[in-house]
Every structure is written in structure tokens, then in C-alpha cells.
N, C-alpha and C. Protein backbone atom coordinates (compact mmCIF):
# COMPACT_ATOMS: atom_id res chain seq x y z
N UNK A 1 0.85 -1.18 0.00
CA UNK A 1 0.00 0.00 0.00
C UNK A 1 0.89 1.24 0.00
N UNK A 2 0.87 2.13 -1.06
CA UNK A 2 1.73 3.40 -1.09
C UNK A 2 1.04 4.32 0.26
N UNK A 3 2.57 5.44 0.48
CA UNK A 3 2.03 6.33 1.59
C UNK A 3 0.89 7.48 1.35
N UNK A 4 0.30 7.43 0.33
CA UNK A 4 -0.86 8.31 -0.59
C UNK A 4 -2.42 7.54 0.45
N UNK A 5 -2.24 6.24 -0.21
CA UNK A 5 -3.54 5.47 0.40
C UNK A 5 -3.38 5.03 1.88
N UNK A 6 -2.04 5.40 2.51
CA UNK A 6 -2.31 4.85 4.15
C UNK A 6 -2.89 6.13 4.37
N UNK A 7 -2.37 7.26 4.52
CA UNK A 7 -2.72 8.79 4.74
C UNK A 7 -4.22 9.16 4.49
N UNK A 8 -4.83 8.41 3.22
CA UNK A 8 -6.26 8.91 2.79
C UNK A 8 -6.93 7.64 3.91
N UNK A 9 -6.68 6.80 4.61
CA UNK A 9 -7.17 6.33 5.03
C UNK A 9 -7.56 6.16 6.09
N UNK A 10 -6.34 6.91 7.06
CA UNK A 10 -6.23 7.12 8.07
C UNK A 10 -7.24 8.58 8.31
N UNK A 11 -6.98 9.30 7.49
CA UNK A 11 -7.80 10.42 7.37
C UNK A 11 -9.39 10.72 7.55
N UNK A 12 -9.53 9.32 6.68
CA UNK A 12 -11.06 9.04 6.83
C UNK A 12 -11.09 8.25 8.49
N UNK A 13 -10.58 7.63 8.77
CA UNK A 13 -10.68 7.05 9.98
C UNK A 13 -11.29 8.21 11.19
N UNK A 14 -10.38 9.19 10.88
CA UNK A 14 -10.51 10.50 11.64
C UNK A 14 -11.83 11.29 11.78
N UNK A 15 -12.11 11.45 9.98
CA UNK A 15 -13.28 12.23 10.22
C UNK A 15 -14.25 11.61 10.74
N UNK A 16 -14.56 10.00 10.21
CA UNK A 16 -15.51 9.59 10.87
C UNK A 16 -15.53 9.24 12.23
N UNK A 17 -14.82 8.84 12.90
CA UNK A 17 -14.56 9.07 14.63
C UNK A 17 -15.27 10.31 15.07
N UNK A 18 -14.88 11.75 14.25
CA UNK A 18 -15.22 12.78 14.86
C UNK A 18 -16.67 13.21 14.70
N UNK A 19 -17.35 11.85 13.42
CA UNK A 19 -18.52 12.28 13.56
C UNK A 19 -19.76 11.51 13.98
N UNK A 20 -18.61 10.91 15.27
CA UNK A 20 -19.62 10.38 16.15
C UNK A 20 -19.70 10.61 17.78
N UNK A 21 -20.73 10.70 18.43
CA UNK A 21 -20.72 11.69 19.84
C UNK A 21 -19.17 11.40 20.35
N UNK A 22 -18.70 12.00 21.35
CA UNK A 22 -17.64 12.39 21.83
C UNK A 22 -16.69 10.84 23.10
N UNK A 23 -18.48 10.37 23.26
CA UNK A 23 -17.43 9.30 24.25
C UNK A 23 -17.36 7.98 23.78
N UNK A 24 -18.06 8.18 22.41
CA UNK A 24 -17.24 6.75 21.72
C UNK A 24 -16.16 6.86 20.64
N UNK A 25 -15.58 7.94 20.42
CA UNK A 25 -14.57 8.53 19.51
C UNK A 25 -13.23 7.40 19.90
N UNK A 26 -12.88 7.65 21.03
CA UNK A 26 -11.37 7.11 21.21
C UNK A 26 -10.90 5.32 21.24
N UNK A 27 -12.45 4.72 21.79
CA UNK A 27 -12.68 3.66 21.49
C UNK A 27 -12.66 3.48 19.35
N UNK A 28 -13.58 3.90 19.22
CA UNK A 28 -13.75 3.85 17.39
C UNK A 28 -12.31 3.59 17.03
N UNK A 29 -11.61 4.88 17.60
CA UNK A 29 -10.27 5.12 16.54
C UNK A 29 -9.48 3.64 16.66
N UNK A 30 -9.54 3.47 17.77
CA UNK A 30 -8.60 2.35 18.48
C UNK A 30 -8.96 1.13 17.68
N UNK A 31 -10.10 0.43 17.53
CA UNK A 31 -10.64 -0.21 16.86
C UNK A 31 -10.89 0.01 15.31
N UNK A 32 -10.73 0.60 14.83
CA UNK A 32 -10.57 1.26 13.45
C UNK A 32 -9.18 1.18 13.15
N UNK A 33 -8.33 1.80 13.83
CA UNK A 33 -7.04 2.08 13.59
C UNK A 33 -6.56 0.32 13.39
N UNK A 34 -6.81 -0.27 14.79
CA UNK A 34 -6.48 -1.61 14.67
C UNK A 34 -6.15 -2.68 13.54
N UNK A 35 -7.78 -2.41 13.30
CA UNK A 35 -8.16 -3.20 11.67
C UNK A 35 -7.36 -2.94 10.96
N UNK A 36 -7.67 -1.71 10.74
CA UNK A 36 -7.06 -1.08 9.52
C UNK A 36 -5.15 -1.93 9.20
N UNK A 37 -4.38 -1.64 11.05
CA UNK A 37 -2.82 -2.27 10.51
C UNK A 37 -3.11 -3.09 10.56
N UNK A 38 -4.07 -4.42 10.70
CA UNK A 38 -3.95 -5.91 11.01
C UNK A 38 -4.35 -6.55 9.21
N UNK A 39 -5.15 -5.18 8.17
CA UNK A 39 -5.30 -5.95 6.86
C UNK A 39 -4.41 -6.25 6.34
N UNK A 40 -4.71 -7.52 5.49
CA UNK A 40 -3.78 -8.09 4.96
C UNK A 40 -3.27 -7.02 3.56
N UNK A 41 -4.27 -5.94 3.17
CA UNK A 41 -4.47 -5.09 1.98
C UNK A 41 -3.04 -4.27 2.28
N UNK A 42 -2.53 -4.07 3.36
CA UNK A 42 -1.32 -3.29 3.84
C UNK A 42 0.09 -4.28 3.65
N UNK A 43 -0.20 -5.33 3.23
CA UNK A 43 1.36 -6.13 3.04
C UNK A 43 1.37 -5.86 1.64
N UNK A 44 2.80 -5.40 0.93
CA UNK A 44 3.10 -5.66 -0.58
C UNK A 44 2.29 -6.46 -1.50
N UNK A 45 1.85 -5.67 -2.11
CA UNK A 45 0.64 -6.22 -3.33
C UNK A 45 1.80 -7.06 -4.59
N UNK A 46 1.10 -8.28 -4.98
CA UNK A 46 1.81 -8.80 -6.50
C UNK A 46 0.76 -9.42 -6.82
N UNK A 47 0.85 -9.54 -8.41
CA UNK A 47 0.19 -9.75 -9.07
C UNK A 47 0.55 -11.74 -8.85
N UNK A 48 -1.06 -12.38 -8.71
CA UNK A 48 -1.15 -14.12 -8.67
C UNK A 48 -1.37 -14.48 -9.72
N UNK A 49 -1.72 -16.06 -10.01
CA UNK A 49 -2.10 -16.28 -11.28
C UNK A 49 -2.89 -16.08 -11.99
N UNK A 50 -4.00 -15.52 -11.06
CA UNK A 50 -5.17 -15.59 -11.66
C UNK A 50 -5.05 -13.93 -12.18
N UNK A 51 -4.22 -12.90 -12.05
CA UNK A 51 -4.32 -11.59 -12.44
C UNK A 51 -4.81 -10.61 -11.26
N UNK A 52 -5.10 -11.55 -10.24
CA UNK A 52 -5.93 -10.26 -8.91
C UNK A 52 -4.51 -10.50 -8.23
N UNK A 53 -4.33 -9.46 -7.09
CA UNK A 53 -3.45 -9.05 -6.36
C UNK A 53 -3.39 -9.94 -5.64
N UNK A 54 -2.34 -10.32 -5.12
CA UNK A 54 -2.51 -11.11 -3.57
C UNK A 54 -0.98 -10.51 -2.37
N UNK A 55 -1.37 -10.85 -1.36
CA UNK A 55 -0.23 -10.33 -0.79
C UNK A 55 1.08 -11.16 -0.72
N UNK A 56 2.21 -10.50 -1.08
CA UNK A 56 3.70 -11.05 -1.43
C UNK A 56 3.77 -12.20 -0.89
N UNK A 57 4.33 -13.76 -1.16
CA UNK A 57 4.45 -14.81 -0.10
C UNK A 57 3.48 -15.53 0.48
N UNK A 58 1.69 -15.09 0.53
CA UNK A 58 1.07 -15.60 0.92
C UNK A 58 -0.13 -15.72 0.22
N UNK A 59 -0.46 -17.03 -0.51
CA UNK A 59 -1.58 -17.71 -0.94
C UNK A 59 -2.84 -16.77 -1.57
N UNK A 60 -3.77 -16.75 -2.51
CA UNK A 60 -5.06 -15.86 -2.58
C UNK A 60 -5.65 -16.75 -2.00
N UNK A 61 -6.83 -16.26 -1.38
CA UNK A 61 -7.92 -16.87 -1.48
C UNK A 61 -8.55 -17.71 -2.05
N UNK A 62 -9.71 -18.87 -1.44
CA UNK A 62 -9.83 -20.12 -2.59
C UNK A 62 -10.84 -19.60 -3.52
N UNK A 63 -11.46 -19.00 -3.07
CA UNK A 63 -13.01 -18.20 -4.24
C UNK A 63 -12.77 -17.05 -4.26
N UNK A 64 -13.06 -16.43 -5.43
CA UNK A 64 -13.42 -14.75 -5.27
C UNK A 64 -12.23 -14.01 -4.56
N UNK A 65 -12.66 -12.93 -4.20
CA UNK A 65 -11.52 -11.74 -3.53
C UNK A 65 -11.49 -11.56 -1.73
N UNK A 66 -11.11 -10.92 -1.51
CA UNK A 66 -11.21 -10.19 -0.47
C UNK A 66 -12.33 -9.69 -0.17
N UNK A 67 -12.91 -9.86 0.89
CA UNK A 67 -14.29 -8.76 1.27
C UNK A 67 -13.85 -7.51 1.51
N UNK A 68 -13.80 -6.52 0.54
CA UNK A 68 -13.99 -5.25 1.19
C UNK A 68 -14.63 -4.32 2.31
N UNK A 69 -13.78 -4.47 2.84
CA UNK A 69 -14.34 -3.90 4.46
C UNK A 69 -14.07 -1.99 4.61
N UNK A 70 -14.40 -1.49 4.28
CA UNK A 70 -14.06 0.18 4.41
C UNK A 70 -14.54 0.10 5.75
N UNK A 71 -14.00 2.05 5.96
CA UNK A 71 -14.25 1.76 7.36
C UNK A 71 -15.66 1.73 7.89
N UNK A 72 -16.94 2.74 7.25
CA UNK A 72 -18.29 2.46 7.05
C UNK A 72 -18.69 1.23 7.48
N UNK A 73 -18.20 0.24 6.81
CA UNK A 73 -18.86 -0.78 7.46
C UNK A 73 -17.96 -1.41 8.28
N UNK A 74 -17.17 -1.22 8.81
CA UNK A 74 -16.33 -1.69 10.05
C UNK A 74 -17.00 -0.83 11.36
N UNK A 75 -17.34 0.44 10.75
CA UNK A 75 -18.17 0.96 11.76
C UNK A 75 -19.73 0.07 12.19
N UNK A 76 -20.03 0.32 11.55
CA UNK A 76 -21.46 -0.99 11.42
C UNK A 76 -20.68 -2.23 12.11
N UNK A 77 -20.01 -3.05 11.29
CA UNK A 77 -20.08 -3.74 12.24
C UNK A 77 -19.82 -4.06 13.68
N UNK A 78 -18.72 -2.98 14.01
CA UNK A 78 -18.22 -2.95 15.35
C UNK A 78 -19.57 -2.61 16.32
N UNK A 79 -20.53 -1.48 15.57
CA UNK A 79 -21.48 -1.64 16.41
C UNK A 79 -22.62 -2.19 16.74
N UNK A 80 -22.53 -3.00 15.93
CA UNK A 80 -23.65 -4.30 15.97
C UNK A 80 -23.14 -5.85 15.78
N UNK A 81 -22.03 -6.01 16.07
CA UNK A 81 -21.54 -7.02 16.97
C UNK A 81 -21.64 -8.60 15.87
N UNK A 82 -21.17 -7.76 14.23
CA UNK A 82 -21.33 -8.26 13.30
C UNK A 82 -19.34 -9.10 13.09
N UNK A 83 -19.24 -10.25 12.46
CA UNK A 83 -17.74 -10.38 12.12
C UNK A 83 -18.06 -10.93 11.04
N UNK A 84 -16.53 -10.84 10.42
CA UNK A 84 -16.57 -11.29 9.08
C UNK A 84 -17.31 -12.28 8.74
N UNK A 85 -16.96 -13.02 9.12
CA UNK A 85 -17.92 -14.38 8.83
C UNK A 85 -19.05 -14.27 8.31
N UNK A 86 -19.91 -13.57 9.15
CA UNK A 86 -21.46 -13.54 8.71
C UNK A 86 -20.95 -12.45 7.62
N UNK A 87 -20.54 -11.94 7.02
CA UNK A 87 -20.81 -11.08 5.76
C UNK A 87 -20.34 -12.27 4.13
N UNK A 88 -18.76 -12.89 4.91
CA UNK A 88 -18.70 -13.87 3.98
C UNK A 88 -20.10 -14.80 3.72
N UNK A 89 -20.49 -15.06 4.81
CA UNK A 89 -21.73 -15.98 4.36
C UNK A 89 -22.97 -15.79 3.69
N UNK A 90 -22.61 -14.52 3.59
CA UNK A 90 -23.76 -13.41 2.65
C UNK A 90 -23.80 -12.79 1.35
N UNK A 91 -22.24 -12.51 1.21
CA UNK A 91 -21.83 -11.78 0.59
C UNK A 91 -20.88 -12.80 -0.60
N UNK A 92 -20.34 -12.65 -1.60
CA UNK A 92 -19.07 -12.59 -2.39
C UNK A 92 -18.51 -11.75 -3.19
N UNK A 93 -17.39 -11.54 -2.81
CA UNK A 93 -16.40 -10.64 -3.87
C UNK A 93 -16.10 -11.00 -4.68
N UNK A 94 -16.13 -10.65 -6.18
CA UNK A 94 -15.31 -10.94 -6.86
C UNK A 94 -15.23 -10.00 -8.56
N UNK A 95 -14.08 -10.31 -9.01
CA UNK A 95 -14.04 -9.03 -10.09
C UNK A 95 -14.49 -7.75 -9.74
N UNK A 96 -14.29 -7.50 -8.12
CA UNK A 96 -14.87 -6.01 -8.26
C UNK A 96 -16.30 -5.95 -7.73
N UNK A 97 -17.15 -6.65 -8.08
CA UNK A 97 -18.06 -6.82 -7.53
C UNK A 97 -19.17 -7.71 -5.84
N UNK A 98 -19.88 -7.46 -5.89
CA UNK A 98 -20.52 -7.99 -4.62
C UNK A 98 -21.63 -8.44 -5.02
N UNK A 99 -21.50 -9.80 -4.93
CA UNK A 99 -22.72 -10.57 -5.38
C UNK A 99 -22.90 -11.32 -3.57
N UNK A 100 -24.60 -11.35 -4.33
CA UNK A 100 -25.34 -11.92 -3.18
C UNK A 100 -25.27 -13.40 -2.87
N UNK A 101 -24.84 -14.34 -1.99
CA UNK A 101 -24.81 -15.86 -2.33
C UNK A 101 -26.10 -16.23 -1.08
N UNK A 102 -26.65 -15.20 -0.29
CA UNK A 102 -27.71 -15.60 0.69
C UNK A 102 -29.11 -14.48 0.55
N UNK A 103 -29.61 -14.73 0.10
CA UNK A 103 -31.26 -13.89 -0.52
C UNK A 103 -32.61 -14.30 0.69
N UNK A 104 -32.85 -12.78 0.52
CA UNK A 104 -33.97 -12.76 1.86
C UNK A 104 -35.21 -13.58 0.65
N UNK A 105 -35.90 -14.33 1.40
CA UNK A 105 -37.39 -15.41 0.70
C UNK A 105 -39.22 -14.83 1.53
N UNK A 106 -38.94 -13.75 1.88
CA UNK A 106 -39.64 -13.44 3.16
C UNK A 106 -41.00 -13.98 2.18
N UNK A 107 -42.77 -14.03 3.08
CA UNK A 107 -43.53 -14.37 2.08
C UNK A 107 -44.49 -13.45 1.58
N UNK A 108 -43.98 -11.92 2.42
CA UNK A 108 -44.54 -10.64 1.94
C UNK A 108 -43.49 -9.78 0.76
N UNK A 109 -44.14 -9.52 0.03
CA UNK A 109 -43.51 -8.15 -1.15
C UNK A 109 -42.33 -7.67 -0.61
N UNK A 110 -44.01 -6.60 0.33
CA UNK A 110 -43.69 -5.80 0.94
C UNK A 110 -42.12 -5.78 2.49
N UNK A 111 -42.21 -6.98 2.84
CA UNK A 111 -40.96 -6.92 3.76
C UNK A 111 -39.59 -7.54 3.03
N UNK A 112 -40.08 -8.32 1.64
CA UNK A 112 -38.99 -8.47 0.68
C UNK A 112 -38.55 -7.20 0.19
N UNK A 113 -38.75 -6.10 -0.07
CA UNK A 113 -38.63 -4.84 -0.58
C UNK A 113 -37.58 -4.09 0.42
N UNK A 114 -38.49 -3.97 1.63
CA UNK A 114 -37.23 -3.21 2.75
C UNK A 114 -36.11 -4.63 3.53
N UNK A 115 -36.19 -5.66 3.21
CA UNK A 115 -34.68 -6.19 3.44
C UNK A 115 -33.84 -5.87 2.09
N UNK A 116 -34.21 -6.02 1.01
CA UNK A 116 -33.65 -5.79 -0.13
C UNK A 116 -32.83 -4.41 0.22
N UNK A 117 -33.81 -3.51 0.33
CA UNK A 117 -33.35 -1.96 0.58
C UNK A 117 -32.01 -1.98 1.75
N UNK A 118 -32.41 -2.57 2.19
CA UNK A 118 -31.19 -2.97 3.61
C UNK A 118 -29.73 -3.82 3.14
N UNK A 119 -30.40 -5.04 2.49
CA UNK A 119 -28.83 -5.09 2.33
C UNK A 119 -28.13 -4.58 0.66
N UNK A 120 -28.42 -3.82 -0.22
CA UNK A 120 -28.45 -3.01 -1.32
C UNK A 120 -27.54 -1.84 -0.02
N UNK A 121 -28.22 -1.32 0.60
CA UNK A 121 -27.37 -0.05 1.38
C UNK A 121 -26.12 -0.44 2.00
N UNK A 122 -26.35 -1.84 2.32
CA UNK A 122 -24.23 -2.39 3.17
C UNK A 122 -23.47 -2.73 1.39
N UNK A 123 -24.38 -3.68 0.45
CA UNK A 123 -23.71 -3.37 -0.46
C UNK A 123 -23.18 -2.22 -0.98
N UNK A 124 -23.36 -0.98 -1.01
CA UNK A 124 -23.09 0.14 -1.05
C UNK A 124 -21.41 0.75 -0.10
N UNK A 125 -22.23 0.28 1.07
CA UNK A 125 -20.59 0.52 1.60
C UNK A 125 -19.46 -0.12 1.15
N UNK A 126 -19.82 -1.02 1.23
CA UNK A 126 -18.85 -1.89 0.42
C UNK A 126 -17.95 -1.90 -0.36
N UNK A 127 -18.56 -1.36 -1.63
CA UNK A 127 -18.07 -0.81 -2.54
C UNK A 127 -17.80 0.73 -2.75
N UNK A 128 -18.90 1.44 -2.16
CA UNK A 128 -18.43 3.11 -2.39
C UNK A 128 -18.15 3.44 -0.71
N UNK A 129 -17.62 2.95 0.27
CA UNK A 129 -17.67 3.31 2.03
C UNK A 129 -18.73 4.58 2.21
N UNK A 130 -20.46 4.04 1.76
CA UNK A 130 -21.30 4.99 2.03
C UNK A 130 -22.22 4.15 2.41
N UNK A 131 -22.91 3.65 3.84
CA UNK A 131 -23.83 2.86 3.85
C UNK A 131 -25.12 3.63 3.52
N UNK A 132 -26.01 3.43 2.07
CA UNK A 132 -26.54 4.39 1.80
C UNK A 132 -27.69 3.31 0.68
N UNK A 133 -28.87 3.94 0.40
CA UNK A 133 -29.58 3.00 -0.23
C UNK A 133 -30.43 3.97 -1.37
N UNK A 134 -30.39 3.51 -2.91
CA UNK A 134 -31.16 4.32 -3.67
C UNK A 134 -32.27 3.53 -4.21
N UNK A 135 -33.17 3.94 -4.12
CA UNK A 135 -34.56 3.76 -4.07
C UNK A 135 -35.24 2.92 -5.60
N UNK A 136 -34.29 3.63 -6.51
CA UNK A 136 -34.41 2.74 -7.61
C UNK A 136 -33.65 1.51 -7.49
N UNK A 137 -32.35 1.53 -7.04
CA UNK A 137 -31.57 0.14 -7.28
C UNK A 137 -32.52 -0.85 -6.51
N UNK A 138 -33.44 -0.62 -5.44
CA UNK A 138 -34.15 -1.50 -4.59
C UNK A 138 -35.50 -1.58 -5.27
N UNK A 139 -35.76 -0.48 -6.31
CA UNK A 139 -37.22 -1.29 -8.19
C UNK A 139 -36.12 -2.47 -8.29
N UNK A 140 -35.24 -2.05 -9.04
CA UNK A 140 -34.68 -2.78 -9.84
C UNK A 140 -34.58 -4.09 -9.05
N UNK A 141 -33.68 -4.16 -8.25
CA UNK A 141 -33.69 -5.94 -7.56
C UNK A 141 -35.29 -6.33 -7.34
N UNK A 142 -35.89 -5.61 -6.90
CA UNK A 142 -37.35 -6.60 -6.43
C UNK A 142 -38.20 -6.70 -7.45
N UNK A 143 -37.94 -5.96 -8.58
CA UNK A 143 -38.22 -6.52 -10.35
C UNK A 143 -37.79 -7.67 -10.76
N UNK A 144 -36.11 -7.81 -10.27
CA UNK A 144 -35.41 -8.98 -10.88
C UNK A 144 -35.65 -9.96 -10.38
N UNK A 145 -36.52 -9.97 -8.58
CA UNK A 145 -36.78 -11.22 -7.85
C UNK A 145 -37.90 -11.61 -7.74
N UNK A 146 -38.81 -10.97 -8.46
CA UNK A 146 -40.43 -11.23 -8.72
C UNK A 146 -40.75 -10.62 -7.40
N UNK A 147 -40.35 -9.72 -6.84
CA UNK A 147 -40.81 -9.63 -5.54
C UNK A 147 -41.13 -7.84 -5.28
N UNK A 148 -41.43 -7.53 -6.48
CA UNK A 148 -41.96 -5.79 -6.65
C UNK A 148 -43.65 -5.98 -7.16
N UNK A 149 -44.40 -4.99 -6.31
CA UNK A 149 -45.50 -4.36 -6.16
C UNK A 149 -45.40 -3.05 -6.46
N UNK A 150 -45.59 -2.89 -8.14
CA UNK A 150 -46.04 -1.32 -8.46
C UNK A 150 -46.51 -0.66 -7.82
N UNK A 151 -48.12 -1.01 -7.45
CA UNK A 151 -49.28 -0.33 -7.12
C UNK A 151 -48.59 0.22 -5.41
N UNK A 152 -47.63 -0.19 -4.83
CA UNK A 152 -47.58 -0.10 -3.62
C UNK A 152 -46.16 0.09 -2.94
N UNK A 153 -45.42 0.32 -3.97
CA UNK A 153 -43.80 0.22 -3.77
C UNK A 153 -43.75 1.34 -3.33
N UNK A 154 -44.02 2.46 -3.48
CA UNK A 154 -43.79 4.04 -2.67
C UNK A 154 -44.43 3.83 -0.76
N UNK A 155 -45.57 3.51 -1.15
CA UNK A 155 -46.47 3.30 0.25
C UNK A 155 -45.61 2.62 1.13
N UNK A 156 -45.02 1.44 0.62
CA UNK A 156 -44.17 0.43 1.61
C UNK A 156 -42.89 1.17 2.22
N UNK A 157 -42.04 2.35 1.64
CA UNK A 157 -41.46 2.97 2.11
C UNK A 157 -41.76 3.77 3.52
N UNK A 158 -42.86 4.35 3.48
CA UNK A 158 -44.14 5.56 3.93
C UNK A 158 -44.23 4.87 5.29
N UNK A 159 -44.42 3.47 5.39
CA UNK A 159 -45.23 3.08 6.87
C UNK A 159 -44.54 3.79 7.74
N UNK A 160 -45.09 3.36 8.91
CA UNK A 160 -44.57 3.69 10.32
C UNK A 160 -43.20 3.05 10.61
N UNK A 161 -43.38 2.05 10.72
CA UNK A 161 -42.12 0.78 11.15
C UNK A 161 -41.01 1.40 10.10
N UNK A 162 -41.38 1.17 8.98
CA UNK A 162 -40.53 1.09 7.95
C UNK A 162 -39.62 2.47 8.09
N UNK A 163 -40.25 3.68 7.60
CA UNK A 163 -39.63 4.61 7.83
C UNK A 163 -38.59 5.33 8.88
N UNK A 164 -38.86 4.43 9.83
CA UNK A 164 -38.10 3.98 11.02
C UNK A 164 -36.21 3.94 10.75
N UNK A 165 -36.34 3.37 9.72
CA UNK A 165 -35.33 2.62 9.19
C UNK A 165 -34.03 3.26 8.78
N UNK A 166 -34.65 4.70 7.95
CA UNK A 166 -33.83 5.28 6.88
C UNK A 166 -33.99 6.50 7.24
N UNK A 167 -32.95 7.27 7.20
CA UNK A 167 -32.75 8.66 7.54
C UNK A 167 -33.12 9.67 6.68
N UNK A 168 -34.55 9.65 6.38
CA UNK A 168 -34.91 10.34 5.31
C UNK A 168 -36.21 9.39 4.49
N UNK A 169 -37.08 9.87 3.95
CA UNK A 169 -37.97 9.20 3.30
C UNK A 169 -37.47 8.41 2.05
N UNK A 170 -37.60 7.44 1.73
CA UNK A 170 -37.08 6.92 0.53
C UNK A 170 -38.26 6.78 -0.80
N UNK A 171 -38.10 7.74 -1.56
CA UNK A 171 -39.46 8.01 -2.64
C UNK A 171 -38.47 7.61 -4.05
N UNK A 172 -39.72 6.70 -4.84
CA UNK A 172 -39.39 6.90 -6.24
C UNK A 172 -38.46 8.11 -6.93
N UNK A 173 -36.99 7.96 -7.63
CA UNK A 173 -36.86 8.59 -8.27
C UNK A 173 -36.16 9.50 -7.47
N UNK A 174 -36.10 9.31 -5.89
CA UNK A 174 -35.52 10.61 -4.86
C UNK A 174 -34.32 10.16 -4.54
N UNK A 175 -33.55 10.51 -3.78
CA UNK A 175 -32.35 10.47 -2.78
C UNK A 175 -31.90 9.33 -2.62
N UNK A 176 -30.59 9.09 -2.57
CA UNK A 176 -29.90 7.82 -1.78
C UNK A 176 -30.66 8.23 -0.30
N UNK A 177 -30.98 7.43 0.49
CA UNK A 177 -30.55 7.42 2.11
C UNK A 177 -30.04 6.38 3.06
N UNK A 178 -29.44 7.19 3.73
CA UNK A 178 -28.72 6.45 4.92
C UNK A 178 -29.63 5.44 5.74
N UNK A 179 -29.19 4.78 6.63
CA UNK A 179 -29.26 3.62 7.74
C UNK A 179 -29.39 4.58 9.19
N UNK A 180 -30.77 4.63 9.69
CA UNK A 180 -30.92 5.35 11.02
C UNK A 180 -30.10 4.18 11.97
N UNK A 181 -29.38 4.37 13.08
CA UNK A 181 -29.69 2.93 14.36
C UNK A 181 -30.46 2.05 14.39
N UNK A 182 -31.95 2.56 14.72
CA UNK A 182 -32.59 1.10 14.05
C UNK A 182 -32.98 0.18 13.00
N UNK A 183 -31.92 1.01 11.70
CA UNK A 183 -32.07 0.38 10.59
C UNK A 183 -30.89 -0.41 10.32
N UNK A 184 -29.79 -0.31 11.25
CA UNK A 184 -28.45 -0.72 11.66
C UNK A 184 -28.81 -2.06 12.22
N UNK A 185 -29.32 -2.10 13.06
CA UNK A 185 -29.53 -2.85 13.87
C UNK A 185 -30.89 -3.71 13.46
N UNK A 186 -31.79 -3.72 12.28
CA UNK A 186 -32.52 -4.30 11.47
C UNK A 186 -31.81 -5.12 10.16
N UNK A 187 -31.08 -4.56 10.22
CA UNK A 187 -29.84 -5.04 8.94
C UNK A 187 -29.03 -6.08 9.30
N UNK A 188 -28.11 -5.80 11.05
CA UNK A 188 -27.50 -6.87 11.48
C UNK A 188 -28.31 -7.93 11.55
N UNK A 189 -29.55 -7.87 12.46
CA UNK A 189 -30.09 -9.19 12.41
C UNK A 189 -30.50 -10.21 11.35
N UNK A 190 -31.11 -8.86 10.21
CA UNK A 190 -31.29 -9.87 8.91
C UNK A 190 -30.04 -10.49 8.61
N UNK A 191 -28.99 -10.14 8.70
CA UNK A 191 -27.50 -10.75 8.14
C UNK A 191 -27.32 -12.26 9.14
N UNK A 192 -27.24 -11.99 10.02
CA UNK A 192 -27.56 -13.02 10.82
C UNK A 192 -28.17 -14.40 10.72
N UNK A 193 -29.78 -13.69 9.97
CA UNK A 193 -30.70 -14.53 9.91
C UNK A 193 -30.21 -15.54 8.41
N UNK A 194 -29.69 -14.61 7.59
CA UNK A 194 -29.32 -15.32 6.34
C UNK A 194 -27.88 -16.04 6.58
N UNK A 195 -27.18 -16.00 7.21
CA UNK A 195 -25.90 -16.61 7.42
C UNK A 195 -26.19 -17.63 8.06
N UNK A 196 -27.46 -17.33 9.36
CA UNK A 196 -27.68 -18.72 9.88
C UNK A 196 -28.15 -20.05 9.07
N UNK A 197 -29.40 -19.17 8.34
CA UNK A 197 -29.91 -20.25 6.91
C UNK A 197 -28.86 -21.01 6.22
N UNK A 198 -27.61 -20.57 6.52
CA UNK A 198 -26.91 -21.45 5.49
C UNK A 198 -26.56 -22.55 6.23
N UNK A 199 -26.38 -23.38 7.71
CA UNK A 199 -25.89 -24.08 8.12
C UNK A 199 -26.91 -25.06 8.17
């Protein structure tokens, strides 16, 4: 890792520490900072056989890549008591991308729609370190899973419970939004619930 990307990283470490109340800052950093020297992404990069990076001397991975962990969702998970594991069991990397290998089956639309929306927003961190959810990418998947209701896809945003969720209304055609606490903590458990399904 050049001294360009430890510096931008550490940086971000910072701001986001600072933009969270004051008496969990020093804990965060500590735990942030931690991660951060313990990745393997910080030992000398070379090119493996397969053309993806691996670190100098030591083996790739048997499937896919690395889970990208930014700090966004290291934040998430530190505070919802999430570890790798359950994301591997959810998640796969590969080429760059984040494909799903554990899919919510719920037997409503409507609660297929806001888990979708939920884990679409950690996919997000993931890849851009913004846990953040856009309203179309969550048409689009519940189009692709037979599991979208035209007549009612705005409304399902709207409820009580639901809106709960997201820091901001999530409307057709409107805004990315964020993950309130209890949409943090609606997210961990679904992850949970699908990682457990796999055993």
C-alpha cells in the first residue's frame, strides 16, 4: 500500500470518529485504527495467477476476492456485533463486484422490498464506504426477484415501522438514504438470519 492510500485512510478514519458523539470517539479510533494495521491489503501487493493481487508470499484466497471492508462498514459492524464471517456468508467478492450468495425469501412483497433496501445499502458501503440505499436500485432488484408491487412500492417505504429505518424518506426517483440505528440494527439481524440459513 503506497504512503498516498495509508494517509487517505487514516484520514477518513478521523473524520468519521469525529462524527460520532464524543465518548465513543477514542474507542472507534482504536478499533478502526487496529483493523485497519492488522489488513492483509497493507502487506506488498503482487500480481497471482489468476491476475488479482494477492499479498507477497502468501496464498489468494480459494473463491473470489477479499471482502472489502471500508471503514463504514467496520463501523457498522463494530457496532452491531457483526464479524466477518457472517458477511462472507452473505456476501461474495469478486471481479470487483458484490454478489449476493444468501437472498432474503420473506412471504410478503412488501418486507422483501425493505430487506432488499437494507442489504443493497451495506452493499453500497462496500463498494463506495457509504452505507446508503437508492430507491431505484431497490425497483430494480425486487423486479429482478419477482418480488416488486407497483401499485404499492412508494407506500411500503411511507409506513410507520418502515420509515423507522432510513434517515430520510425513501421516494421513487428521490435520494440515496442512509441507515438510522434502528435500521443498523434491522440489517444486522437480517445478516444473521441469512448466514444462519446457510448451516
Amino acid at each position: 500500500m503506497q504512503y498516498e492510500e495509508v494517509k487517505s485512510e487514516l484520514q477518513s478514519i478521523v473524520e468519521l470518529c469525529e462524527s460520532i458523539p464524543q465518548s465513543y470517539r477514542n474507542k472507534c479510533f482504536e478499533i478502526l485504527l487496529a483493523a485497519f494495521l492488522s489488513s492483509p491489503s497493507r502487506r506488498p501487493v503482487a500480481a497471482g495467477p489468476s491476475g488479482f493481487g494477492v499479498a507477497a508470499g502468501t496464498p489468494g484466497p480459494p473463491e473470489g476476492e477479499k471482502m472489502p471492508l471500508p471503514t463504514q462498514v467496520r463501523v457498522f459492524m463494530s457496532r452491531n456485533d457483526i464479524d466477518e464471517a457472517v458477511l462472507e456468508a452473505v456476501f461474495l467478492y469478486a471481479g470487483g463486484e458484490v454478489h449476493f450468495i444468501r437472498e432474503p425469501s420473506p412471504s410478503k412483497v412488501a418486507e422483501a422490498q425493505i430487506q432488499w433496501a437494507l442489504l443493497l445499502a451495506l452493499k453500497s458501503g462496500m463498494l463506495e464506504n457509504t452505507i446508503v440505499v437508492d430507491p431505484e436500485d431497490v425497483r430494480s432488484m425486487c423486479q429482478e426477484k419477482d418480488a416488486y408491487d407497483a401499485a404499492n412500492f412508494a407506500a411500503n417505504f411511507k409506513r410507520k415501522l418502515t420509515a423507522k429505518l432510513f434517515r430520510g424518506l425513501l421516494e421513487p426517483h428521490g435520494e440515496s438514504r442512509g441507515l438510522t440505528d434502528e435500521g443498523e440494527r434491522e440489517l444486522a439481524k437480517l445478516l444473521n438470519t441469512l448466514a444462519g440459513a446457510q448451516h
